[in-house]
N, C-alpha and C. Protein backbone atom coordinates (compact mmCIF):
# COMPACT_ATOMS: atom_id res chain seq x y z
N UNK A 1 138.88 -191.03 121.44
CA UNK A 1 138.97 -189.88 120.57
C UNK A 1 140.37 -189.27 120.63
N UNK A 2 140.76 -189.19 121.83
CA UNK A 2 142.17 -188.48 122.12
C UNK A 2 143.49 -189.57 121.63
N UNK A 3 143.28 -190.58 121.41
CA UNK A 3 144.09 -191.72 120.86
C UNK A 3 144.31 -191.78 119.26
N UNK A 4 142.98 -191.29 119.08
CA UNK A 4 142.74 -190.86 116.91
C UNK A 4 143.35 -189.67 116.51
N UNK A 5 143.28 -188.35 117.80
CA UNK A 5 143.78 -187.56 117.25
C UNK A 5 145.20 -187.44 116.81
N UNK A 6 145.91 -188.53 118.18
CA UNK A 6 147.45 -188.01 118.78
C UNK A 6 147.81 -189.26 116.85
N UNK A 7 147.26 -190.13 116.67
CA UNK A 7 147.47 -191.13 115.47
C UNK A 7 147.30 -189.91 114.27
N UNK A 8 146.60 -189.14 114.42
CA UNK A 8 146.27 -188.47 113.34
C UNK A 8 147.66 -187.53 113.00
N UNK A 9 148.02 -186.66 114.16
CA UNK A 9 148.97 -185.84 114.17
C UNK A 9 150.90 -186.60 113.83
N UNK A 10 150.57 -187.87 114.59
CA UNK A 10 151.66 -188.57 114.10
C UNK A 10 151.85 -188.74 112.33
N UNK A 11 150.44 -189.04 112.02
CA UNK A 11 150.60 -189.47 110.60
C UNK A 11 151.07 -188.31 109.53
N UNK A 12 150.31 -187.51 110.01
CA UNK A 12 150.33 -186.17 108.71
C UNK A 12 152.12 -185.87 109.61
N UNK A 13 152.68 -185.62 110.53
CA UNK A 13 154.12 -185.27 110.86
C UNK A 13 155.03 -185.88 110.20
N UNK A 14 154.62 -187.45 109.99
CA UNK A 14 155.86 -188.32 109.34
C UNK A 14 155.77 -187.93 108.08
N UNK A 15 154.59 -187.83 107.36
CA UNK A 15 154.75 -187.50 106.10
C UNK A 15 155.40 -185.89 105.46
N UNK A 16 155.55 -185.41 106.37
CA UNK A 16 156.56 -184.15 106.08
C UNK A 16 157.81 -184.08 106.38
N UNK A 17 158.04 -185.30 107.65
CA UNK A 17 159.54 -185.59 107.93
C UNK A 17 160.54 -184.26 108.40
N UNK A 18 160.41 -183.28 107.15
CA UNK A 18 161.54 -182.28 107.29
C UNK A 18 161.13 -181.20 107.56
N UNK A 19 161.35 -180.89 108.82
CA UNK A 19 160.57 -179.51 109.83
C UNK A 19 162.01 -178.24 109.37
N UNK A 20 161.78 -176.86 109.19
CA UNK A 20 163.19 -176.42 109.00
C UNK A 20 163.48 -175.77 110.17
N UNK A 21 162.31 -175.51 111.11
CA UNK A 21 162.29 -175.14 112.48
C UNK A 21 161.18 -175.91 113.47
N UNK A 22 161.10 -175.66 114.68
CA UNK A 22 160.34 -176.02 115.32
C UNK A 22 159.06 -175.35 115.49
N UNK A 23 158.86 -174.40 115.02
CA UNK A 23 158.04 -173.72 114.82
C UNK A 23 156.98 -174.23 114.00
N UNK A 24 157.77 -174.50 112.83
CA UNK A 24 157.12 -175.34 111.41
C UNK A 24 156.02 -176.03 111.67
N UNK A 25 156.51 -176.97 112.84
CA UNK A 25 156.39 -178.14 113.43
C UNK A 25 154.78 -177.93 113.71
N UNK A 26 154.85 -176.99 115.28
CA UNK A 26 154.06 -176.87 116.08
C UNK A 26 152.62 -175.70 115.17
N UNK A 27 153.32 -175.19 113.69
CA UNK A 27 152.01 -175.09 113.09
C UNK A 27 151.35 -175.73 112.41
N UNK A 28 152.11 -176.89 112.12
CA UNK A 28 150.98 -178.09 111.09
C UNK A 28 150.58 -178.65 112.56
N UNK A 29 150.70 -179.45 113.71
CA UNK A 29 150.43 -179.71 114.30
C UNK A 29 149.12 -178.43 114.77
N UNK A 30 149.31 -177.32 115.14
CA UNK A 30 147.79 -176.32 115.54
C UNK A 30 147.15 -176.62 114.30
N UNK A 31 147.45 -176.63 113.13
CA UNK A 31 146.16 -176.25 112.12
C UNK A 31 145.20 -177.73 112.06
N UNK A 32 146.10 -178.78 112.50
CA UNK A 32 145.57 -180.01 112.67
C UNK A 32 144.44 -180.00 114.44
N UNK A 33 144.97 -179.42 114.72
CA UNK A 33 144.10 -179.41 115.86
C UNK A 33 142.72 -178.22 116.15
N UNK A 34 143.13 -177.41 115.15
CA UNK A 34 141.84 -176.38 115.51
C UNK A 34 140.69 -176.78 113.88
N UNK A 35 141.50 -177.91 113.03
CA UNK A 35 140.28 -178.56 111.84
C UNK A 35 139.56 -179.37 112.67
N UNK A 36 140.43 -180.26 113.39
CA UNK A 36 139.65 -181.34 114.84
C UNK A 36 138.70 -180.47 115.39
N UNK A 37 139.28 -179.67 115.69
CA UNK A 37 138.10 -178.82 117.24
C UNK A 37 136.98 -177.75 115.88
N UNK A 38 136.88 -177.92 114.74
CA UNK A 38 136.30 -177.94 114.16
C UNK A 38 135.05 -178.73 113.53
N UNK A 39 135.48 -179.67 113.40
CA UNK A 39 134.57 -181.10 113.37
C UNK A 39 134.05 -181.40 114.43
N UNK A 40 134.50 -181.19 115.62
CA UNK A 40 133.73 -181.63 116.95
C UNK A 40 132.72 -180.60 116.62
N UNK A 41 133.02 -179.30 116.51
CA UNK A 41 132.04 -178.48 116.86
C UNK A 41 131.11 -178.57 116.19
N UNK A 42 131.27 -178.73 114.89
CA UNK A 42 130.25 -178.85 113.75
C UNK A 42 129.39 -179.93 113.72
N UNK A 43 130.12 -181.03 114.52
CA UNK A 43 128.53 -182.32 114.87
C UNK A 43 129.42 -183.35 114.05
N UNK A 44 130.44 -182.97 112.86
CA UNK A 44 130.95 -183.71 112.27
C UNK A 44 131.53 -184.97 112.90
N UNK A 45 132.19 -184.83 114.07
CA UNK A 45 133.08 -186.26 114.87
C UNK A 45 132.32 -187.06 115.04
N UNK A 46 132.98 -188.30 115.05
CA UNK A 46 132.38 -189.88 115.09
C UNK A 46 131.49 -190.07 116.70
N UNK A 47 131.78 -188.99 117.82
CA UNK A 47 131.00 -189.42 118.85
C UNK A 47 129.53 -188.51 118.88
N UNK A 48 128.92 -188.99 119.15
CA UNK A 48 127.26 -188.34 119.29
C UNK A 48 127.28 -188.16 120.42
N UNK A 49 127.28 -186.86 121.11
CA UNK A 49 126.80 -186.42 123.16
C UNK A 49 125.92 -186.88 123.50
N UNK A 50 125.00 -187.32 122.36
CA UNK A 50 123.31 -187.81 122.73
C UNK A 50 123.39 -188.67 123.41
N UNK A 51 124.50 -189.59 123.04
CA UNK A 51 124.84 -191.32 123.11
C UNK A 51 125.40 -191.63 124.51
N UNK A 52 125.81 -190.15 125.10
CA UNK A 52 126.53 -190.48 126.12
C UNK A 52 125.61 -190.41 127.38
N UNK A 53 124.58 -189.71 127.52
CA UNK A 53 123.59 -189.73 128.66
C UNK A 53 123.00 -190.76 128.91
């Protein structure tokens, strides 16, 4: 899961290429990470907890 995300965050970064600060940066990167920790929460993500017991 932690391997899809870090692929995920790479992908959507390259496609903007041009950060005008670092700041920029590190907010497409959070909004990408709290839609993730969104989908986990919501049941939406590809792993089921059920699956894991």
């Amino acid at each position: 899961m932690l391997e899809n995300l870090n692929k995920q965050i790479r992908r959507r970064t390259k496609v903007a290429t041009i950060f005008p600060n670092k700041e920029s940066c590190l907010r497409l990167i959070a909004s990408i990470l709290m839609e993730t920790s969104d989908d986990w929460k919501s049941g939406r993500s590809h792993l089921n907890p059920d699956h894991l017991s």
